[in-house]
Protein backbone atom coordinates (compact mmCIF):
# COMPACT_ATOMS: atom_id res chain seq x y z
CA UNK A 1 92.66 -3.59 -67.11
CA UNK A 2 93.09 -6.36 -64.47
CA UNK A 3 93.90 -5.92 -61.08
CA UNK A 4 95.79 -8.64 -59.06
CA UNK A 5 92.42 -10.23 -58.22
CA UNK A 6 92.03 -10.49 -61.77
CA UNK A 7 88.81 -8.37 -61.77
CA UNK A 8 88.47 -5.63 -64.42
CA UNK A 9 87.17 -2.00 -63.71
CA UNK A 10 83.97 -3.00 -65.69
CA UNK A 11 83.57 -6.43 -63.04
CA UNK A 12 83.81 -4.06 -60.32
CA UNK A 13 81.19 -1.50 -61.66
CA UNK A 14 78.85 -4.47 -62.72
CA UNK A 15 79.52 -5.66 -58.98
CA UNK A 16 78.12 -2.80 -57.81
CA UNK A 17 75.15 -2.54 -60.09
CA UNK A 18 74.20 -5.89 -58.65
CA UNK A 19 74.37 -5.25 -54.93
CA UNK A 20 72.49 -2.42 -55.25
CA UNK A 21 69.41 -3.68 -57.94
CA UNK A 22 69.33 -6.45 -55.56
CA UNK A 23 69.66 -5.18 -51.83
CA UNK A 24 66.73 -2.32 -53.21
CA UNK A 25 65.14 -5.50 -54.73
CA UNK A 26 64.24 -7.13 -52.01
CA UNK A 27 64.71 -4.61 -49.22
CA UNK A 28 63.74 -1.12 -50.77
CA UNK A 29 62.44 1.23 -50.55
CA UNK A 30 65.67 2.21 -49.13
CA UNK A 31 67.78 5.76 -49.25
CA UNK A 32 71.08 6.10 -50.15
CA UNK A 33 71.90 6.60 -47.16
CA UNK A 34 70.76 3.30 -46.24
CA UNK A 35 72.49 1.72 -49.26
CA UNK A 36 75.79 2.05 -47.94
CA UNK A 37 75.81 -0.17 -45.24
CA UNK A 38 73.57 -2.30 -46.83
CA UNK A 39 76.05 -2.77 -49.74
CA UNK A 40 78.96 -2.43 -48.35
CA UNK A 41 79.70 0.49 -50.95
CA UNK A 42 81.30 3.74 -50.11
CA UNK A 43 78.74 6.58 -50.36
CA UNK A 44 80.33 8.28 -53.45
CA UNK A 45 79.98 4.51 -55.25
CA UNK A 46 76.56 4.31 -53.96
CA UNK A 47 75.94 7.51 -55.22
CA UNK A 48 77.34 7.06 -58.68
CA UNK A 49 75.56 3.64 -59.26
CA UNK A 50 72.08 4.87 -58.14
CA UNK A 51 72.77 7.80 -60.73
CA UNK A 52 73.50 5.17 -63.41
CA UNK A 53 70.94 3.11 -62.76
CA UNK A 54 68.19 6.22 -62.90
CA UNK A 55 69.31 6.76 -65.98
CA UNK A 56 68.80 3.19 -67.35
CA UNK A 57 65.52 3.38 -66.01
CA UNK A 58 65.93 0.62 -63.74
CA UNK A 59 65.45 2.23 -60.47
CA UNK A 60 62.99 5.83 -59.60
CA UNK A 61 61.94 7.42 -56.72
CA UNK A 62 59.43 6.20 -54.14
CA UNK A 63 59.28 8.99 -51.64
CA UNK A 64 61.26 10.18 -48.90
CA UNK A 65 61.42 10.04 -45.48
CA UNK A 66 62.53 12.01 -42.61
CA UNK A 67 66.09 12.29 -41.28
CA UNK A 68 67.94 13.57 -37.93
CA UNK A 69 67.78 17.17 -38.10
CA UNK A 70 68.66 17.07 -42.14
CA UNK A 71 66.87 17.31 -45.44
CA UNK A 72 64.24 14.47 -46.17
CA UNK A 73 66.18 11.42 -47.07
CA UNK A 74 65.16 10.25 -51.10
CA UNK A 75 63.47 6.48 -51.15
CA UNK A 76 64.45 4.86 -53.97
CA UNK A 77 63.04 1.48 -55.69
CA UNK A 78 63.08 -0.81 -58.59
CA UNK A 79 60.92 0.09 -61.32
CA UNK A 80 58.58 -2.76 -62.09
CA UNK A 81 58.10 -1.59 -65.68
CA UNK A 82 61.98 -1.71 -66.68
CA UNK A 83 61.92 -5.70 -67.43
CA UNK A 84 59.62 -8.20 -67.78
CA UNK A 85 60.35 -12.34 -67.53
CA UNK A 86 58.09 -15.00 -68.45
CA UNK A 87 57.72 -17.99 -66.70
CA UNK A 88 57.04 -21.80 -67.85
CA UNK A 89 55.77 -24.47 -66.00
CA UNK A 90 55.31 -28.10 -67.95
CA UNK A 91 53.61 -29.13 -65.41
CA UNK A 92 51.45 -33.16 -65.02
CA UNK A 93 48.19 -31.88 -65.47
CA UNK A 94 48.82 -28.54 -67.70
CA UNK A 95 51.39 -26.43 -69.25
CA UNK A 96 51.25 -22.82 -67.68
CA UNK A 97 52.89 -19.71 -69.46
CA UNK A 98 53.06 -16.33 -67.05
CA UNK A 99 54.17 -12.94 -67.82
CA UNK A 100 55.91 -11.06 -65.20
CA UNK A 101 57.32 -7.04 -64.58
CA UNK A 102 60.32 -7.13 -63.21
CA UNK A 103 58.90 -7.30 -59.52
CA UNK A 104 57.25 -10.62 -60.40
CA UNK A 105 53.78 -9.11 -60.74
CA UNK A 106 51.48 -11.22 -62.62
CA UNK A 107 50.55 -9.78 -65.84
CA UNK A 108 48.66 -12.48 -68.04
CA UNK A 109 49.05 -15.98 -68.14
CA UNK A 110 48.02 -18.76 -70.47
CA UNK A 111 47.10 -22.69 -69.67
CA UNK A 112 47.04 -25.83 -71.84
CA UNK A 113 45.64 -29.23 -70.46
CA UNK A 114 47.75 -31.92 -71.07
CA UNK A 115 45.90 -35.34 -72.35
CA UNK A 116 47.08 -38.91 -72.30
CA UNK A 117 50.25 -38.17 -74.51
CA UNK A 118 50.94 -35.64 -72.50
CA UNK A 119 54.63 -35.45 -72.80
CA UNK A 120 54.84 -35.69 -76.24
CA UNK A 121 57.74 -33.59 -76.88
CA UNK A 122 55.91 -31.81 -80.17
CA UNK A 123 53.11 -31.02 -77.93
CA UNK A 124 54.57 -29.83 -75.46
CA UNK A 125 56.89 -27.48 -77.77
CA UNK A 126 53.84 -26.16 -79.49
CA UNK A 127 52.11 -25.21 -76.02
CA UNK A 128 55.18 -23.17 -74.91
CA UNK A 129 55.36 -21.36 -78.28
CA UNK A 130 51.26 -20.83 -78.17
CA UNK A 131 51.17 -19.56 -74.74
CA UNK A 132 53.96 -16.98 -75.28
CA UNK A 133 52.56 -15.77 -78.14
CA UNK A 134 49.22 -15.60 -76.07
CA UNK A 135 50.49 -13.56 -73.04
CA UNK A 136 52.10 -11.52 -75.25
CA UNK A 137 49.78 -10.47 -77.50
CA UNK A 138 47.35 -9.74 -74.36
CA UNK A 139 49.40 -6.87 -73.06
CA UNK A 140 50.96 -5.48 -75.90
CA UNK A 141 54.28 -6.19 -75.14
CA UNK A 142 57.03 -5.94 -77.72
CA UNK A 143 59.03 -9.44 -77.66
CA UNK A 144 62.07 -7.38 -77.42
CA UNK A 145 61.58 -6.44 -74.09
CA UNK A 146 61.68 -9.38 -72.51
CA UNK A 147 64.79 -10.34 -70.34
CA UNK A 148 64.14 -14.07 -71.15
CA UNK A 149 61.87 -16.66 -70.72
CA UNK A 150 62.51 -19.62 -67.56
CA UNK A 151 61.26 -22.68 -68.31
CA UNK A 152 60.96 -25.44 -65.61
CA UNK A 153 60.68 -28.92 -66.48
CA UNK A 154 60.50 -32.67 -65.01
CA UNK A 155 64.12 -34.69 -65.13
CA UNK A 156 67.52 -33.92 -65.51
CA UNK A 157 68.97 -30.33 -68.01
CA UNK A 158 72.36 -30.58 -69.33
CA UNK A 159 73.53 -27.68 -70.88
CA UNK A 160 75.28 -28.09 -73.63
CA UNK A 161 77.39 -25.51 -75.83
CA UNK A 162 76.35 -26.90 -79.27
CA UNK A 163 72.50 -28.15 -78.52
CA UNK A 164 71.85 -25.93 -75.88
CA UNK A 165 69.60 -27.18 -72.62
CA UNK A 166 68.95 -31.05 -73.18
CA UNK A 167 66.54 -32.73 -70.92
CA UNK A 168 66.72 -35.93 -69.85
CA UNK A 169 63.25 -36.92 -68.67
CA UNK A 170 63.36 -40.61 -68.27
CA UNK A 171 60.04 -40.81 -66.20
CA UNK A 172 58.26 -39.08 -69.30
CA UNK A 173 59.94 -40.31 -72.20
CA UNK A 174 62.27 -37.96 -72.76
CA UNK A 175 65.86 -39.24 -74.08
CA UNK A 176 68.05 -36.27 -74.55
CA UNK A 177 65.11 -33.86 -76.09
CA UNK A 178 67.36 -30.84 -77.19
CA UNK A 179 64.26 -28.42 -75.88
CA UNK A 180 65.88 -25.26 -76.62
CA UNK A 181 66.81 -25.52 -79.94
CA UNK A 182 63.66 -26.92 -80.22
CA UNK A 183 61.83 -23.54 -78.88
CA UNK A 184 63.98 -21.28 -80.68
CA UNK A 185 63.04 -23.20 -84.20
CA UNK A 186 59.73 -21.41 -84.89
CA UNK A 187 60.00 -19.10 -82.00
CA UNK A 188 57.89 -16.05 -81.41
CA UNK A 189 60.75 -14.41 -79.77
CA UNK A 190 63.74 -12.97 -80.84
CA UNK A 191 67.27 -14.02 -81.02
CA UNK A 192 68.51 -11.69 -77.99
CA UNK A 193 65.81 -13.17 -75.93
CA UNK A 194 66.96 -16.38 -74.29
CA UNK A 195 65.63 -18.93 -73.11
CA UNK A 196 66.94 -20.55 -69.45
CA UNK A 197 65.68 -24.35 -69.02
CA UNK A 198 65.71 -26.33 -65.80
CA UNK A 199 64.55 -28.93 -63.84
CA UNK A 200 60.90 -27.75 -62.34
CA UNK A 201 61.93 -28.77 -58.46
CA UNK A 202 64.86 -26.12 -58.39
CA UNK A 203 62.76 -23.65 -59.70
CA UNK A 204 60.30 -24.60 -57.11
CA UNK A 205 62.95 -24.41 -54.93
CA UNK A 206 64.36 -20.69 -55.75
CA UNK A 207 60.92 -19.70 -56.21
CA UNK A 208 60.23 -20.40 -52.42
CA UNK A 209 64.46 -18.93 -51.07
CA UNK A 210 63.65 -15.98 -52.80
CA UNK A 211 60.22 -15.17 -52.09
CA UNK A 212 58.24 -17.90 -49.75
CA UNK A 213 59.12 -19.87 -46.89
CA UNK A 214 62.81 -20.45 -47.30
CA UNK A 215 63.72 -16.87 -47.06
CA UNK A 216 66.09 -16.25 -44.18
CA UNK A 217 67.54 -19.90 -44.11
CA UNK A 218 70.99 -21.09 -45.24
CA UNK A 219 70.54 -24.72 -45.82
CA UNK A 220 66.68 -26.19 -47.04
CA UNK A 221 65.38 -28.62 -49.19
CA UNK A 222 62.32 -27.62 -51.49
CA UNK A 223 60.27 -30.88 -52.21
CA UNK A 224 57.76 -31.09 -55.27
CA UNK A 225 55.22 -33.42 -54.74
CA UNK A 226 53.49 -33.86 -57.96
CA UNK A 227 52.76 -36.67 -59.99
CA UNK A 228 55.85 -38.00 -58.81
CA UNK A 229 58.48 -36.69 -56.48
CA UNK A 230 61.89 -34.43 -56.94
CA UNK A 231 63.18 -32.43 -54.49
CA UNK A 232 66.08 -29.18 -54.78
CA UNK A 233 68.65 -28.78 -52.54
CA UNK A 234 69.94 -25.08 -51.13
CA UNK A 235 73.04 -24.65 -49.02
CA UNK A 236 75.84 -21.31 -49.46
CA UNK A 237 77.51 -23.46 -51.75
CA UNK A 238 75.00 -23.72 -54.30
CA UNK A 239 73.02 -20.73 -54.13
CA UNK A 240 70.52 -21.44 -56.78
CA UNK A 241 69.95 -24.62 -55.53
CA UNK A 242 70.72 -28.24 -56.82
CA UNK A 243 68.13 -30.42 -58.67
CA UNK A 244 68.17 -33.67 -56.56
CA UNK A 245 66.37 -37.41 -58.32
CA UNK A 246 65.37 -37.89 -55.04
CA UNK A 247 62.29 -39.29 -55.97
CA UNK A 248 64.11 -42.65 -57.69
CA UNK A 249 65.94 -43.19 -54.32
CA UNK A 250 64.96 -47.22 -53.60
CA UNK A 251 63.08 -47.32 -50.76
CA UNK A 252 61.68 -51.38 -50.85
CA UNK A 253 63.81 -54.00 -52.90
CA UNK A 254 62.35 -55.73 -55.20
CA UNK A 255 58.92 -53.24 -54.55
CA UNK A 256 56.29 -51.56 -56.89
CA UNK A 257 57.80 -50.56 -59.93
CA UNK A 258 58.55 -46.97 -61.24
CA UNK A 259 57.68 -44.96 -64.04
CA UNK A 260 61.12 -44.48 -64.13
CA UNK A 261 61.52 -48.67 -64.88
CA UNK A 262 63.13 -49.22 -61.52
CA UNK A 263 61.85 -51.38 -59.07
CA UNK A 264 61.36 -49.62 -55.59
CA UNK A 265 61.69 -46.08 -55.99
CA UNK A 266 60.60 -43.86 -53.51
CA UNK A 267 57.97 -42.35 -55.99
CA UNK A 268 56.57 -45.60 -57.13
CA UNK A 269 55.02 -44.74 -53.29
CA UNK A 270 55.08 -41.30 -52.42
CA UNK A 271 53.98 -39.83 -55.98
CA UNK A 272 50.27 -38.71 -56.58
CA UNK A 273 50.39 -41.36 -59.71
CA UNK A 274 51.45 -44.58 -57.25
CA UNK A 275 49.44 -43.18 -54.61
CA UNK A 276 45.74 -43.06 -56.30
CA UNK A 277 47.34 -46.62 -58.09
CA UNK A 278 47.36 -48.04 -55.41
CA UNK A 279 44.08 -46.51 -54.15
CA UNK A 280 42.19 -48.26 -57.30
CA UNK A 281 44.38 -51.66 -56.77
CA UNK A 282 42.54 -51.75 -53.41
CA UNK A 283 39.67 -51.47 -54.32
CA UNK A 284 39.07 -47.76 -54.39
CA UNK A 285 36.03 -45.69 -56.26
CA UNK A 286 38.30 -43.19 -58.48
CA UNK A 287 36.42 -41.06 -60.83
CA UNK A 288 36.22 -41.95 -64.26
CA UNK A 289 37.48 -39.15 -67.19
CA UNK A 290 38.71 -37.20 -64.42
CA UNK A 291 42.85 -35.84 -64.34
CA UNK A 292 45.05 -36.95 -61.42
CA UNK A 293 43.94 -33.40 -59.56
CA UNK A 294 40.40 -33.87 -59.73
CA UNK A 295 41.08 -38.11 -58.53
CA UNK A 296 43.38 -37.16 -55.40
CA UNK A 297 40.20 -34.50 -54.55
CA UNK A 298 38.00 -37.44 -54.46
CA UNK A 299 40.28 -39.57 -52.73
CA UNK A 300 40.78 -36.79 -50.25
CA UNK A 301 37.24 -36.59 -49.47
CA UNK A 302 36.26 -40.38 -49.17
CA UNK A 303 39.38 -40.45 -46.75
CA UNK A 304 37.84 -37.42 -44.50
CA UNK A 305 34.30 -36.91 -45.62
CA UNK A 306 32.06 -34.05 -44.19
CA UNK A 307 28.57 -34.21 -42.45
CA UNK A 308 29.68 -37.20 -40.37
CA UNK A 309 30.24 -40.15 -42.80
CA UNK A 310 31.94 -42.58 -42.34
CA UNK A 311 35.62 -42.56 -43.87
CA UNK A 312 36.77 -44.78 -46.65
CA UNK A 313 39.19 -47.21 -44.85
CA UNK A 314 40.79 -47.79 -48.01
CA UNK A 315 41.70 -44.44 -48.71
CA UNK A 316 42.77 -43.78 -45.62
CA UNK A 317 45.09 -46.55 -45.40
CA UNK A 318 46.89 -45.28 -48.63
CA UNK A 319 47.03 -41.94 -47.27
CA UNK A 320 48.61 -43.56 -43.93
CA UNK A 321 51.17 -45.48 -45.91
CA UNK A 322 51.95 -42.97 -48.10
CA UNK A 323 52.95 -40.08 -45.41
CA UNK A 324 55.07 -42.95 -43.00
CA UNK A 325 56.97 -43.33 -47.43
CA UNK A 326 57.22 -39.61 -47.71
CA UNK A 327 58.28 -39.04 -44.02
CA UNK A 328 61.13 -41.80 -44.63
CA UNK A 329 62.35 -40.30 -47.75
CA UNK A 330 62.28 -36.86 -46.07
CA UNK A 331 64.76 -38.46 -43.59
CA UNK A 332 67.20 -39.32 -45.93
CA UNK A 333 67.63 -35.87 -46.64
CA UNK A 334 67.22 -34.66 -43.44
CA UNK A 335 70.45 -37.44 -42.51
CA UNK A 336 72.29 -36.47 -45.51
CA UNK A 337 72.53 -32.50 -45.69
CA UNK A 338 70.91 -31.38 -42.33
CA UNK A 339 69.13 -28.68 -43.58
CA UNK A 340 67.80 -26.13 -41.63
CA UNK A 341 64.15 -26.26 -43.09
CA UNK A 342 62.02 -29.11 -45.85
CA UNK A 343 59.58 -27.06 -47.38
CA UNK A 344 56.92 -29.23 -49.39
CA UNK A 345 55.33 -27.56 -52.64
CA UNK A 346 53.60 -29.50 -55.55
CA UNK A 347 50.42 -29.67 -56.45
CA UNK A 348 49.95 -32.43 -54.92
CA UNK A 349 51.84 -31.16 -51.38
CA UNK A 350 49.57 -27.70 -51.35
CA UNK A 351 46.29 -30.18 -51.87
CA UNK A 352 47.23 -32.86 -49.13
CA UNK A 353 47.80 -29.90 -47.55
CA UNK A 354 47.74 -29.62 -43.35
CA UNK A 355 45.80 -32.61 -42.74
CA UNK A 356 48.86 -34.42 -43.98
CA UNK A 357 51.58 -32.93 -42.71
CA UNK A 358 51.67 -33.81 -39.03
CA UNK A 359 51.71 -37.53 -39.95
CA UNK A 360 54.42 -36.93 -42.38
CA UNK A 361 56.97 -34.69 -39.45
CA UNK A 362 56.42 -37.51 -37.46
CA UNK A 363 58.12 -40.65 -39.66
CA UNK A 364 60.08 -38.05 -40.82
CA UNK A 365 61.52 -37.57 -37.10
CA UNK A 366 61.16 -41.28 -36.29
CA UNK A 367 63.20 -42.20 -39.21
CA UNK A 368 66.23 -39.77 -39.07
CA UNK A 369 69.21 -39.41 -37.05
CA UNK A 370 68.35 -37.35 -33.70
CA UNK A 371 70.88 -34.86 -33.86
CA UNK A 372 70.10 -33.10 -37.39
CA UNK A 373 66.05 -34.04 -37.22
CA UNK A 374 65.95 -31.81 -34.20
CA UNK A 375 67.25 -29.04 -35.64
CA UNK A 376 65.09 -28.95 -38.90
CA UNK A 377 61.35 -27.89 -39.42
CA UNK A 378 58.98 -29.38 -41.98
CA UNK A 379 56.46 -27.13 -43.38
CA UNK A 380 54.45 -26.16 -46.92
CA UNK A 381 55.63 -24.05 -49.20
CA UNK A 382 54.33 -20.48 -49.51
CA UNK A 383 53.69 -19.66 -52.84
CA UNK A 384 50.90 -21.89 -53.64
CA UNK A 385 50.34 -23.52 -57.42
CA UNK A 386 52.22 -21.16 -59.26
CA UNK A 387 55.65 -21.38 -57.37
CA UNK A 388 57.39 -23.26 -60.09
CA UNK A 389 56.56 -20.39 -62.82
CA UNK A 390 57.60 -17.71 -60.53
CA UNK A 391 60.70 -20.14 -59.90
CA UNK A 392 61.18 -20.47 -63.57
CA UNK A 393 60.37 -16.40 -64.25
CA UNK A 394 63.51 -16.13 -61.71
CA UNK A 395 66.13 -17.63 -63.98
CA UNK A 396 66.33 -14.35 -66.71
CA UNK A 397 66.02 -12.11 -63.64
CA UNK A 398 68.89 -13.60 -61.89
CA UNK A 399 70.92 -13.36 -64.83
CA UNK A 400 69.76 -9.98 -65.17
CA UNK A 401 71.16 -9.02 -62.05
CA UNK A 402 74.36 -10.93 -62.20
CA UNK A 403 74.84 -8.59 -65.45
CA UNK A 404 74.43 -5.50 -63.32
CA UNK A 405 71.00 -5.10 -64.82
CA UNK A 406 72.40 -4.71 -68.16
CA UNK A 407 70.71 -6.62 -71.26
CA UNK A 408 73.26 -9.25 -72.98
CA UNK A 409 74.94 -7.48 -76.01
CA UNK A 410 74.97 -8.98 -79.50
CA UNK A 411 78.16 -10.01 -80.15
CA UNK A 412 80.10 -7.82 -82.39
CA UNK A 413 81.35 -8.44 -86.06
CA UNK A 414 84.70 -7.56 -85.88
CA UNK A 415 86.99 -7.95 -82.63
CA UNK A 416 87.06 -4.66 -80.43
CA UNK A 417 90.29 -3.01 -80.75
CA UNK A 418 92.89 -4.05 -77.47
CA UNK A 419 93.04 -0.29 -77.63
CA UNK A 420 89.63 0.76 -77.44
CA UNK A 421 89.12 -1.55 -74.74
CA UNK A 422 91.96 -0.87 -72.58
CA UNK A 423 90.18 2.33 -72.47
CA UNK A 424 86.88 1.67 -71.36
CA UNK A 425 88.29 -0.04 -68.57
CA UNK A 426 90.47 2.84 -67.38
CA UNK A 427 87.48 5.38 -67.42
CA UNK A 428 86.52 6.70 -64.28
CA UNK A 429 83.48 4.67 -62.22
């Protein structure tokens, strides 16, 4: 039955499942006690959700504590065994498959190099299968299990209601590449096991709210500096973030053209691609037969070499130019949402690392409007090369808790009698 908000008795008591698997989430241990206020939840509802959610499994004892003058107060926290999430990046140098319990503990993980063709959509597909099938089969977990696998990938998902998630990857080839129906052909998981696609930047991005150096802030902007450049944009009205092309902004008319086909993008110059491009254009000594990781090591270390040597001038001219591009592009956003923080994650970001950053605050500051560029900080991300699969391991866990913690149901054969579910709805909480 609906009430004049519209929201059902079962709403309300998945509602309340979700505030408190989330508040003990990322706050617990806490007691019930503590719960209330926390949640906003009267202590008989607290009371009656913990109860149901002990009984699902999803939450067991952790303790107690002391109290004024009463019994010992009950800690109570999310069992890490009750769900686990896998997590996909297809990354520029590798695709990396993760297993997760439902506290985002690593449990095994699985890596395949990418080569020339590296976004070969077949490929690509087949490494995704192979590494959940690997990570899998190295703990023993039952398929079934699984809350869903979170895949993050480079461009633009649509999701669509007959083809599923579609990815438009026009810096990689891809031209509407139904990936999910692609996975679920052939896949080693079941049919109630979904799989959640988006774009590897947001992941990045909730990866980093939830767990790194965004937590605590309202408004930020989550850059991944990889090959190229994306960025993800948080703010209360789009809690999960917003995939932003910021990297195919045009930053030079009529300048170096994109992988994208555009001339002047801001990645053509701020990418890790353009950047050690434009390192061998001048003349640069880049590795042979090595990836882009191993060339922007090198590059690093002609730029600031130990034992006293003298510095490439080259590279460090590239490195110059491309930190005053970054900074610039990092004042667009700064201009257009006025975020509270820019957090910079990426391979690339984590291995330019503090020697870069200082150089890249100040265009950044010189560039933007005063008002909103003194009320933002610039820092690295926190979660180091494996943000974007803990970003991507997010997406089932999410929906997880926007269910209440409750798996999704198949859908039944026959329509539910009005009857039966008039019902349900009246029972008591």
């Amino acid at each position: 039955m609906a009430g004049r908000s519209g929201r059902t008795v079962r709403d309300l008591r998945r509602a309340n499942r979700t505030a408190v698997l989330q508040r003990l989430y990322f706050d617990g241990p806490l007691s019930r006690f503590e719960l209330g206020p926390a949640t906003g939840l009267s202590s008989g509802s607290v009371s009656n959700v913990v109860a149901d959610l002990v009984a699902d499994g999803l939450v067991e004892e952790a303790g107690s504590v002391d109290s004024d003058g009463g019994r010992p107060r009950t800690l109570l926290r999310v069992s890490p065994a009750s769900g686990h999430m896998i997590g996909v990046d297809v990354g520029e140098t590798r695709v990396r498959v993760e297993l997760f319990d439902l506290t985002l503990t690593e449990l095994a993980r699985a890596e395949r190099p990418l080569a020339q063709q590296r976004y070969d959509v077949d490929v690509i597909v087949g490494h995704i299968r192979d590494g959940v099938a690997e990570v899998l089969a190295a703990t023993g977990l039952p398929p079934e299990r699984l809350l869903g696998a979170g895949i993050g990938v480079p461009g633009i998902v649509e999701h669509t209601a007959d083809r599923g998630a579609v990815v438009h990857g026009q810096t990689i080839g891809w031209d509407a590449v139904p990936l999910e129906a692609l996975l679920r052909a052939g896949s080693p998981l079941p049919d109630s096991v979904p799989y959640l696609i988006d774009n590897g930047a947001k992941t990045l991005g909730q990866a980093e709210m939830w767990f790194g150096a965004g937590r605590g802030a309202r408004n930020a902007v989550v850059v991944l500096f990889g090959s190229g450049v994306g960025a993800s944009l948080v703010t209360p009205d789009v809690e999960q973030g917003r995939a932003v092309e910021w990297g195919h902004l045009t930053v030079r008319v009529r300048g170096r053209r994109c992988r994208c086909g555009a001339l002047g993008c801001l990645e053509a110059y701020a990418g890790a691609e353009s950047l050690l491009a434009r390192w061998r254009e001048e003349g640069g000594r880049v590795p042979e037969g090595t990836d882009e990781e191993g060339a922007l090591t090198a590059m690093l270390a002609a730029a600031h070499p130990a034992g006293g040597e003298a510095a490439d001038p080259v590279a460090l001219a590239v490195l110059e130019e491309t930190a005053e591009y970054l900074g610039a592009g990092l004042s667009d956003l700064i201009n257009l949402f006025q975020p509270e923080r820019i957090l910079i994650g990426g391979w690339a970001g984590l291995q330019l690392g503090t020697r870069f950053l200082p150089a890249v605050r100040r265009h950044a500051v010189s560039y933007a409007l005063r008002h909103p560029a003194r009320k933002v900080t610039v820092d690295l991300g926190r979660l180091g090369p494996d943000a974007v699969t803990v970003g991507a391991a997010i997406l089932p866990l999410a929906d997880f808790f926007a269910r209440g913690g409750r798996r999704p149901e198949p859908a039944p054969e026959d329509p539910v009698p009005a009857w039966r579910t008039a019902l349900e709805e009246r029972a008591p909480h």
